[in-house]
Protein backbone atom coordinates (compact mmCIF):
# COMPACT_ATOMS: atom_id res chain seq x y z
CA UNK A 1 18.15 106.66 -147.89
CA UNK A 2 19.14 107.41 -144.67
CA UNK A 3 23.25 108.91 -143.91
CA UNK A 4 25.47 108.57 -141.82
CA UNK A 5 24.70 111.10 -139.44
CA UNK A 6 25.26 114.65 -139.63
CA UNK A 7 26.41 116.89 -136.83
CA UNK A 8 23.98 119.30 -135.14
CA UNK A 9 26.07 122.38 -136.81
CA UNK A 10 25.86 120.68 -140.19
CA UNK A 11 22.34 119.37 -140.02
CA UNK A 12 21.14 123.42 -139.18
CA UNK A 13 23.34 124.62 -141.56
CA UNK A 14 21.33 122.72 -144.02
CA UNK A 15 17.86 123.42 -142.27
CA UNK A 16 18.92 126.80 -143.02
CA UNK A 17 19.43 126.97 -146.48
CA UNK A 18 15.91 125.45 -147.12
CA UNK A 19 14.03 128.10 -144.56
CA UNK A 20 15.52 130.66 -146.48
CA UNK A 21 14.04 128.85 -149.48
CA UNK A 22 10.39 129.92 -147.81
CA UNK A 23 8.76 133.16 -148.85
CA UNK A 24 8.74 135.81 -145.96
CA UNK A 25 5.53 136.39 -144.70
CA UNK A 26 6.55 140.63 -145.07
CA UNK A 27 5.15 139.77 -148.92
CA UNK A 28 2.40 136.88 -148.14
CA UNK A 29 -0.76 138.39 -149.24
CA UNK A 30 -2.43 135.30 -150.32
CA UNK A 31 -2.77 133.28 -146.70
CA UNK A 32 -5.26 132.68 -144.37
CA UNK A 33 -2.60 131.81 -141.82
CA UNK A 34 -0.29 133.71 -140.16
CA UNK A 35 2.97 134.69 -137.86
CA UNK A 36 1.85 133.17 -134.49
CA UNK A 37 1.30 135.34 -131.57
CA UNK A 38 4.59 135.52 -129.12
CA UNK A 39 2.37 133.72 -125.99
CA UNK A 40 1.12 131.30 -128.68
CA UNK A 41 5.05 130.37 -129.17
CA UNK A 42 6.01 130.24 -125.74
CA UNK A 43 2.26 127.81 -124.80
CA UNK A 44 3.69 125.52 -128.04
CA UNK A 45 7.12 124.69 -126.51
CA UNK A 46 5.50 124.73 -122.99
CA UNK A 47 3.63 121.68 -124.11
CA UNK A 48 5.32 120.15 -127.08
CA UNK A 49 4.98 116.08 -126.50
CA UNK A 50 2.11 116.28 -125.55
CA UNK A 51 -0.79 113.95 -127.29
CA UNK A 52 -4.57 114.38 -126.66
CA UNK A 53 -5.26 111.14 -128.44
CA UNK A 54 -4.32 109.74 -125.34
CA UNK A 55 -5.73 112.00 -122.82
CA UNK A 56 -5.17 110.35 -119.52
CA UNK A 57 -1.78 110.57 -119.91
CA UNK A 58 -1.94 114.18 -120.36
CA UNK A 59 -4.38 115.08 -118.22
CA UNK A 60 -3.86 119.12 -117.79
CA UNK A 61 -3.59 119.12 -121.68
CA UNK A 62 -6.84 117.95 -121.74
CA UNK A 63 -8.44 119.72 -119.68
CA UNK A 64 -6.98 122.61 -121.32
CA UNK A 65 -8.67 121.68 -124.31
CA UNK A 66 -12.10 122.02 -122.98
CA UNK A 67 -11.10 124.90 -122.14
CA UNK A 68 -10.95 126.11 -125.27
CA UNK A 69 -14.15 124.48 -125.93
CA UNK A 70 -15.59 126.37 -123.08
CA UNK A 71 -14.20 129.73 -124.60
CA UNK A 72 -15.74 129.09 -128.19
CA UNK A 73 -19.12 128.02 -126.80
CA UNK A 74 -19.54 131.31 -124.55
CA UNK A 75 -18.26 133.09 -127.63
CA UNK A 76 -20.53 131.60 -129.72
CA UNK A 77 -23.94 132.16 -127.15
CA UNK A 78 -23.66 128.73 -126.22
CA UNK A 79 -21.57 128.22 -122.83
CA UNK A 80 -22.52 124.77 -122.50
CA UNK A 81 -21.69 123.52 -126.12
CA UNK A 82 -19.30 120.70 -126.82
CA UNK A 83 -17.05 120.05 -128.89
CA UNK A 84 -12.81 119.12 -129.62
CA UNK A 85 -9.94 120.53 -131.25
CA UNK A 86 -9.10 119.33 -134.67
CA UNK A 87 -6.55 119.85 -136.80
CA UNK A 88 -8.33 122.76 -138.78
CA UNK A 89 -11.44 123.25 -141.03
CA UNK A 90 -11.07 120.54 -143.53
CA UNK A 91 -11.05 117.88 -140.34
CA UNK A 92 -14.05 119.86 -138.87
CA UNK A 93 -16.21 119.96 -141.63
CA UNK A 94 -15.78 116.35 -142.61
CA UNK A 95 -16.48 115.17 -138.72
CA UNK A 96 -19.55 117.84 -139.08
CA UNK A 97 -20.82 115.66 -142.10
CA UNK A 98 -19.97 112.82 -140.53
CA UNK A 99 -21.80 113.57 -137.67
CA UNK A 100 -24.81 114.43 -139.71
CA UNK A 101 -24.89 111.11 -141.14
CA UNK A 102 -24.35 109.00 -138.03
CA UNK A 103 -27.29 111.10 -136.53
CA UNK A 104 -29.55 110.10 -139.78
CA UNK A 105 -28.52 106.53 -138.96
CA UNK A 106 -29.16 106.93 -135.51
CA UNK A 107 -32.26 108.02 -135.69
CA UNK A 108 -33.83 105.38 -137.92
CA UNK A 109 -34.30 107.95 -141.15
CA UNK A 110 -35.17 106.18 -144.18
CA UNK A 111 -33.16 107.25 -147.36
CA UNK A 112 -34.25 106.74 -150.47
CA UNK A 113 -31.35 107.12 -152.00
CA UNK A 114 -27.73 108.67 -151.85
CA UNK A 115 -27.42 110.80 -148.45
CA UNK A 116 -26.99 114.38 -149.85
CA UNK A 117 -25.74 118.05 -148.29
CA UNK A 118 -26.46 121.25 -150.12
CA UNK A 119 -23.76 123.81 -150.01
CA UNK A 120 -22.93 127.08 -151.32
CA UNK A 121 -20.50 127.43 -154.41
CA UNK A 122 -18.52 129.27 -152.20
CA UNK A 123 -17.94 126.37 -149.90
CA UNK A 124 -14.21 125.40 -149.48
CA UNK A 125 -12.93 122.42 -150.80
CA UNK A 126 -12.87 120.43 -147.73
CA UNK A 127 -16.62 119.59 -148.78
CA UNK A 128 -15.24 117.85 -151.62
CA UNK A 129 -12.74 115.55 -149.82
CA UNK A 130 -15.43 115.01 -146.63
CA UNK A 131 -18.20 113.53 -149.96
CA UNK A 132 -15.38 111.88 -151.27
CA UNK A 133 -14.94 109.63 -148.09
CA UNK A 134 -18.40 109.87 -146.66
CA UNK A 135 -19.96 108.85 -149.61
CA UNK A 136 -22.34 111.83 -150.08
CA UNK A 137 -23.38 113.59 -152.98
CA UNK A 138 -22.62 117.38 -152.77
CA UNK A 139 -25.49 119.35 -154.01
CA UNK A 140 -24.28 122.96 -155.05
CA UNK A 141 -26.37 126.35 -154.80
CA UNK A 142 -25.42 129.33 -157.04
CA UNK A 143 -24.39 132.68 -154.87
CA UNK A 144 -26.55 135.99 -155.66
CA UNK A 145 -24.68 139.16 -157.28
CA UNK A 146 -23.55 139.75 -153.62
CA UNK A 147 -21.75 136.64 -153.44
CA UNK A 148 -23.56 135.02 -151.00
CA UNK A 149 -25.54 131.60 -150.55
CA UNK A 150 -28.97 132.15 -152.18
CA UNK A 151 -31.27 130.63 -148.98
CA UNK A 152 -34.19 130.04 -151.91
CA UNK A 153 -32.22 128.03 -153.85
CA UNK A 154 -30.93 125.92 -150.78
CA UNK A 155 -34.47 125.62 -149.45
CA UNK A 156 -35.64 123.62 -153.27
CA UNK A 157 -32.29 121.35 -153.31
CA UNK A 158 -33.56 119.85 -149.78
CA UNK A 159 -35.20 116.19 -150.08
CA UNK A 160 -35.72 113.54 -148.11
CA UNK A 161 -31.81 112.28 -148.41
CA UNK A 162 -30.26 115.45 -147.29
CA UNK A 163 -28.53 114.42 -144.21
CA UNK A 164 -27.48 118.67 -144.01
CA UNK A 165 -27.27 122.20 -145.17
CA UNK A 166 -23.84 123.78 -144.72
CA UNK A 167 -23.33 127.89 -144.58
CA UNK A 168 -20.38 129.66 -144.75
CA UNK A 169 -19.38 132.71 -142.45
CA UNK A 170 -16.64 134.33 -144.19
CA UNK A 171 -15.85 132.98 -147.34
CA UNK A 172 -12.51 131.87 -148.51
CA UNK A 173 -12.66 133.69 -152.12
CA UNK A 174 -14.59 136.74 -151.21
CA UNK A 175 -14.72 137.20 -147.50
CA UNK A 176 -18.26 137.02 -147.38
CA UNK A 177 -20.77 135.82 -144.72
CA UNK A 178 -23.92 133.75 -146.24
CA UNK A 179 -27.85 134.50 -144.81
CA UNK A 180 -26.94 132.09 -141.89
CA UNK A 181 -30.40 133.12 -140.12
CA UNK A 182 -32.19 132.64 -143.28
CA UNK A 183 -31.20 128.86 -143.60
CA UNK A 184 -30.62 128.27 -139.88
CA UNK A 185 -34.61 128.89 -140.13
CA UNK A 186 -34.54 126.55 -143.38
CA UNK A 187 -32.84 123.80 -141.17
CA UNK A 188 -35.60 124.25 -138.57
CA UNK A 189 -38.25 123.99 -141.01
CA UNK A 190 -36.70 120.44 -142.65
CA UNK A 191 -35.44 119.20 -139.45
CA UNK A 192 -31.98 118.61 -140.84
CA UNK A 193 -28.38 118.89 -139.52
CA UNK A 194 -27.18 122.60 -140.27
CA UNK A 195 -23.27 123.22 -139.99
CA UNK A 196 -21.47 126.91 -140.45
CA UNK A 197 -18.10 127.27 -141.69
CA UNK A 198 -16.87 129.83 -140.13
CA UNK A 199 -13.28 128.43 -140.10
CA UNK A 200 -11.77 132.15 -141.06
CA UNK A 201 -15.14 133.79 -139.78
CA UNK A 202 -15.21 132.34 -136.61
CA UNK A 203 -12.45 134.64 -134.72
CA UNK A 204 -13.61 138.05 -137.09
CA UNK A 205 -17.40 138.04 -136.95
CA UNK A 206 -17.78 138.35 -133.06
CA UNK A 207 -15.25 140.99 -132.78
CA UNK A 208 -16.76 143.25 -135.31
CA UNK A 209 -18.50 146.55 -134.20
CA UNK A 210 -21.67 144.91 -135.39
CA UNK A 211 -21.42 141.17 -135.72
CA UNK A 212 -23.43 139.21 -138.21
CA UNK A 213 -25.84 136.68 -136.89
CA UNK A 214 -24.22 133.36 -137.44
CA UNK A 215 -23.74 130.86 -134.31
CA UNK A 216 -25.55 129.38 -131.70
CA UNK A 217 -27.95 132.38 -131.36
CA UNK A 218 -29.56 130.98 -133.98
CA UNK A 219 -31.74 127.87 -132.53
CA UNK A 220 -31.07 126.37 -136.13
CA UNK A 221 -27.23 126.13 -135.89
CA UNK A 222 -26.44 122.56 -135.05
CA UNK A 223 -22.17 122.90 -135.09
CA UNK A 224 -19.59 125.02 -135.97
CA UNK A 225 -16.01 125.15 -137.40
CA UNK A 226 -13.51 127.63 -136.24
CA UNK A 227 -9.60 128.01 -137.04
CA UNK A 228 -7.71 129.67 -134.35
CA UNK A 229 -4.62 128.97 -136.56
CA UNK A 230 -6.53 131.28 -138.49
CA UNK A 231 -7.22 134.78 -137.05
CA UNK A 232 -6.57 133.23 -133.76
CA UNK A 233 -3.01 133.37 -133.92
CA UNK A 234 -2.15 130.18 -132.85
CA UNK A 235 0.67 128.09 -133.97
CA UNK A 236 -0.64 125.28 -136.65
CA UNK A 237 -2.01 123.30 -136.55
CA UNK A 238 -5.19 124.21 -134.53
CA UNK A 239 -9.31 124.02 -135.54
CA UNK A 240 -12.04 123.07 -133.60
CA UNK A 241 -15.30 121.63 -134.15
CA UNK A 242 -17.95 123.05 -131.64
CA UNK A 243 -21.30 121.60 -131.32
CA UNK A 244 -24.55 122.89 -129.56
CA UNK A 245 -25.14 120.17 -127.98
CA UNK A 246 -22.19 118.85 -126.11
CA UNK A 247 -23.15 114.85 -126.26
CA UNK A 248 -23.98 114.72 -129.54
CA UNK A 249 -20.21 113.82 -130.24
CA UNK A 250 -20.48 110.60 -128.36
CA UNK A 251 -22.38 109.37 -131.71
CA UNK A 252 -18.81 108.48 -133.35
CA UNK A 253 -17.97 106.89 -130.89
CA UNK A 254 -15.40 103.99 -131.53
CA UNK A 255 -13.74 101.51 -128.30
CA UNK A 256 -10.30 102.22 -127.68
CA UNK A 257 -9.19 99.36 -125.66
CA UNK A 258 -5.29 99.74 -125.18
CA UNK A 259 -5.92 103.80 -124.47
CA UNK A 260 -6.44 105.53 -121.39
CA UNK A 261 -10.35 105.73 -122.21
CA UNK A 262 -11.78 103.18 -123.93
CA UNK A 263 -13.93 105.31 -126.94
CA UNK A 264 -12.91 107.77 -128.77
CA UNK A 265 -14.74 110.21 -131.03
CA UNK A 266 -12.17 112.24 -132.63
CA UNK A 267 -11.00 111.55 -136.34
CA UNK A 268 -7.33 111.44 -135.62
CA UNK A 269 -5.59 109.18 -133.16
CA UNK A 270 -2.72 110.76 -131.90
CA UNK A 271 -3.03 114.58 -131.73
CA UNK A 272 -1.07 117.29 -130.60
CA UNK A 273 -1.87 119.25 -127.68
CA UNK A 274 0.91 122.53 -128.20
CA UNK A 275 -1.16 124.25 -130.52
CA UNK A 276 -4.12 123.63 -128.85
CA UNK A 277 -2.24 125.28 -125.09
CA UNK A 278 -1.09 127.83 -128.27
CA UNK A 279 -4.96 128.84 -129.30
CA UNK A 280 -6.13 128.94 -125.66
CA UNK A 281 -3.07 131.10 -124.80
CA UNK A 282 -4.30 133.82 -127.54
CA UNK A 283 -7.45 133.92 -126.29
CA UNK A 284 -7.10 134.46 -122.61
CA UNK A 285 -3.75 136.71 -122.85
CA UNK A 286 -5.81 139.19 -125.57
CA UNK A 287 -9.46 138.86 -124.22
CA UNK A 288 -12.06 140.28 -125.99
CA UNK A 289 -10.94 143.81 -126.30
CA UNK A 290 -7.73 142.40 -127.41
CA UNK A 291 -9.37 140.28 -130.23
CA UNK A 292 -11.32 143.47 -131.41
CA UNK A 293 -8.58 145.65 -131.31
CA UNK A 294 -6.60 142.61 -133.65
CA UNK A 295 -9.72 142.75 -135.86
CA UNK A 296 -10.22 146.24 -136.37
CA UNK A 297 -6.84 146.86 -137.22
CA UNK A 298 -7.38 144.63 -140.21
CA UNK A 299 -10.63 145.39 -141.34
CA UNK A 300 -8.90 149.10 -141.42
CA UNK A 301 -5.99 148.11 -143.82
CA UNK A 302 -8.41 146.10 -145.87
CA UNK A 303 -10.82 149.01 -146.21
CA UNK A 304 -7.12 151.17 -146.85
CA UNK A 305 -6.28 148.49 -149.73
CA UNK A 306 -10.10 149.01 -151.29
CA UNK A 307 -9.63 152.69 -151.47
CA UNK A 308 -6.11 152.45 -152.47
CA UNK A 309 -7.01 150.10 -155.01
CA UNK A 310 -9.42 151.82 -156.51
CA UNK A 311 -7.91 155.67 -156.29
CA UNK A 312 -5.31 153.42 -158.66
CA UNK A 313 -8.45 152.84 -161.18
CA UNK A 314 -8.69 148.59 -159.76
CA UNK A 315 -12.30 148.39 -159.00
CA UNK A 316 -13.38 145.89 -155.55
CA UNK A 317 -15.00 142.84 -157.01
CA UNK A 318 -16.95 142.61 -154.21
CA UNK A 319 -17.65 144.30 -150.43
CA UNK A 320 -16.62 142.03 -147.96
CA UNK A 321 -18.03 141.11 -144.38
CA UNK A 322 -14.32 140.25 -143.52
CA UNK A 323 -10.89 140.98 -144.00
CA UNK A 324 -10.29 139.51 -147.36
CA UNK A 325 -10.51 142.09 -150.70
CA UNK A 326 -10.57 140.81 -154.05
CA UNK A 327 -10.38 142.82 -157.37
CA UNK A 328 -10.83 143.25 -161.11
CA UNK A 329 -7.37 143.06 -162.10
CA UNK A 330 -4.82 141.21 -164.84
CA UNK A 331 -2.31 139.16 -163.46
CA UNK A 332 0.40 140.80 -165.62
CA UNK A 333 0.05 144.25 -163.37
CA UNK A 334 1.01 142.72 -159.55
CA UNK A 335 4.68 143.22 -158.95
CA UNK A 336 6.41 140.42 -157.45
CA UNK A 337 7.68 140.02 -155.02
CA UNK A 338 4.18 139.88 -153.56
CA UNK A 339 2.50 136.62 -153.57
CA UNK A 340 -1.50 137.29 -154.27
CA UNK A 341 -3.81 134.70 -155.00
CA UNK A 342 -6.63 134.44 -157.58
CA UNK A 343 -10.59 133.51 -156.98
CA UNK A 344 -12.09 131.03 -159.37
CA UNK A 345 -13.55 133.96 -161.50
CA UNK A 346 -9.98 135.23 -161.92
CA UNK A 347 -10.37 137.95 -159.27
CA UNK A 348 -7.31 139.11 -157.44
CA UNK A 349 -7.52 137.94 -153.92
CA UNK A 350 -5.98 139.60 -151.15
CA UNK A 351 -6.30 138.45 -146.82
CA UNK A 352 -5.40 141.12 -144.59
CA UNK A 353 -4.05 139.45 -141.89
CA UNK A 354 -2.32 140.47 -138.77
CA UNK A 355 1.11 140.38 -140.63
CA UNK A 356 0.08 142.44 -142.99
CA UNK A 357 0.27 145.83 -141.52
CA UNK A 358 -0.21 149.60 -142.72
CA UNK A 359 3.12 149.51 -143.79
CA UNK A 360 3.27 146.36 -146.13
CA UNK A 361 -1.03 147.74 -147.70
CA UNK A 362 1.20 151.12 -148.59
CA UNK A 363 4.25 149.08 -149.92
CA UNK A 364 1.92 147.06 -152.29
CA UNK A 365 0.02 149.70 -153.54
CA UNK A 366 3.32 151.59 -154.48
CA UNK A 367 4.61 148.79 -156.49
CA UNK A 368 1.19 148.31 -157.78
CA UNK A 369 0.83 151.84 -159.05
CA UNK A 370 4.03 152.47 -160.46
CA UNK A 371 3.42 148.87 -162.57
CA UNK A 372 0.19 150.60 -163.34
CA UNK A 373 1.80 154.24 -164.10
């Protein structure tokens, strides 16, 4: 029920109270997100009410989107790629699967039966929700000791219903990046619609002193998810959904009579366009050297937290390709006020983001020891 009104002094007086309410990100350990970067900030409020679901209206917006469409593709050895900004990797991956389908349909395929994808275990749950409303059955390959997607496995799930194979570059449990060259080849092979998750991955792998094959180099890589909100730094929410070939979009297309263009491909209608400014912002004020300096600086103080970890007698449950570190460990040992998270094979799961610095890795592992001591 709406009141009477409340004064600006009252109402942020009450805002307040409930942001205090939020946990500080000094202690988040758990996310995938973090603090936005300062030009990130600044690009948001430069470009607030804006809407890219209406883009003639907002013209430089737009173009500032393919922009950062143009960035990911050259990133991702594929300058001329297409592709749009989403609202992050659950939107992505169901407009990936969507896409897969339409392009079955499209091309006059004749299913048997239910359309199907094979995906990792690992995969996010995003997968889930995209079945759910696509009306796909989800088809689920086991992970090798390593944690990864076991290509072998994916290559005997494939029939002549699956509409596409999905790999994940950098997993959400275990930071992990699956044998993307091994099933981009797969895809190849079965002529089917092959999608990478690299939501998390996507702004870690290319900055790493040796990157892991896992885009567009690969002639079997058909799209791509990527979260700047993520690693990127932007303000949330931003994803985007790149695609190697940049009409292939056009395939979802729906009229949009009463807009300023009349078809639309995009799952949401109205979308905002400050993030977006945000991600590009990021990106062009760090450059490349900037990314890998962000990078290494948190693939340090996750190798710090591994060796800190286990001079502390808390084995690694696994070696990761990216900044996340998960351990054997009982939930009764981690001190609050740190909030940790837990993998589906009760593993303690930690991301070390940006805002987690030298500082906070040393903090933790003195509360953790002396709980231990």
């Amino acid at each position: 029920m709406l009141n009477k009104g409340l004064s600006e002094d009252e109402l942020f007086t009450f805002f307040s109270h409930k942001k205090r309410e939020d946990l500080d990100y000094d202690y988040i350990l758990s996310s995938m997100c973090t603090v936005p970067h300062s030009v990130a900030v600044r690009a948001h409020c430069m470009f607030m009410e804006t809407n890219l679901g209406d883009p003639g209206l907002f013209s430089g917006t737009a173009s500032l989107e393919q922009l950062l469409v143009r960035r990911f593709g050259s990133l991702f050895h594929c300058p001329d790629a297409g592709g749009y900004a989403t609202s992050g990797g659950t939107e992505s991956n169901i407009q990936a699967l969507r896409l897969a389908k339409a392009l079955k349909h499209t091309d006059g395929h004749d299913l048997h039966g239910q359309p199907n994808i094979i995906v990792p275990e690992s995969a996010h749950f995003s997968f889930k929700k995209a079945c759910d409303i696509l009306g796909l059955r989800m088809r689920r390959v086991p992970l090798r000791k390593d944690f990864r997607m076991d290509a072998d496995r994916a290559a005997e799930q494939i029939d002549r219903d699956t509409i596409a194979l999905v790999g994940v570059a950098g997993t959400t449990e275990y930071g992990m990046v699956d044998p993307i060259a091994d099933l981009a080849k797969i895809a190849e092979q079965h002529d089917i619609f092959f999608h990478v998750d690299a939501a998390f991955g996507g702004m870690v792998i290319p900055f790493l002193g040796k990157p892991i094959p896992f885009d567009f180099a690969l002639p079997g890589v058909t799209s791509i998810a990527v979260d700047p909100h993520k690693m990127g730094m932007s303000t949330i929410p931003c994803g985007c959904l790149i695609t190697r070939d940049h009409e292939i979009l056009n395939t979802l297309n729906i009229d949009t009579p009463y807009l300023t263009v009349k078809q639309e491909y995009t799952l949401g209608g109205t979308r905002p366009g400050a993030p977006v400014v945000g991600a590009l912002a990021v990106l062009d004020y760090l450059g490349v050297e900037g990314m890998k300096a962000v990078v290494a600086g948190c693939m340090k103080n996750t190798e710090r937290l591994i060796a800190g970890m286990e001079t502390l007698g808390i084995p690694r449950a696994a070696t990761p390709d990216v900044n996340v570190a998960t351990f054997t460990c009982n939930k009764a040992r981690v001190p609050g006020p740190w909030k940790v998270s837990w993998t589906c094979r009760k593993h303690l799961r930690i991301v070390c983001m940006p805002h987690v610095h030298r500082d906070r890795i040393e903090a933790f592992l003195k509360n953790i020891g002396e709980t231990h001591a």
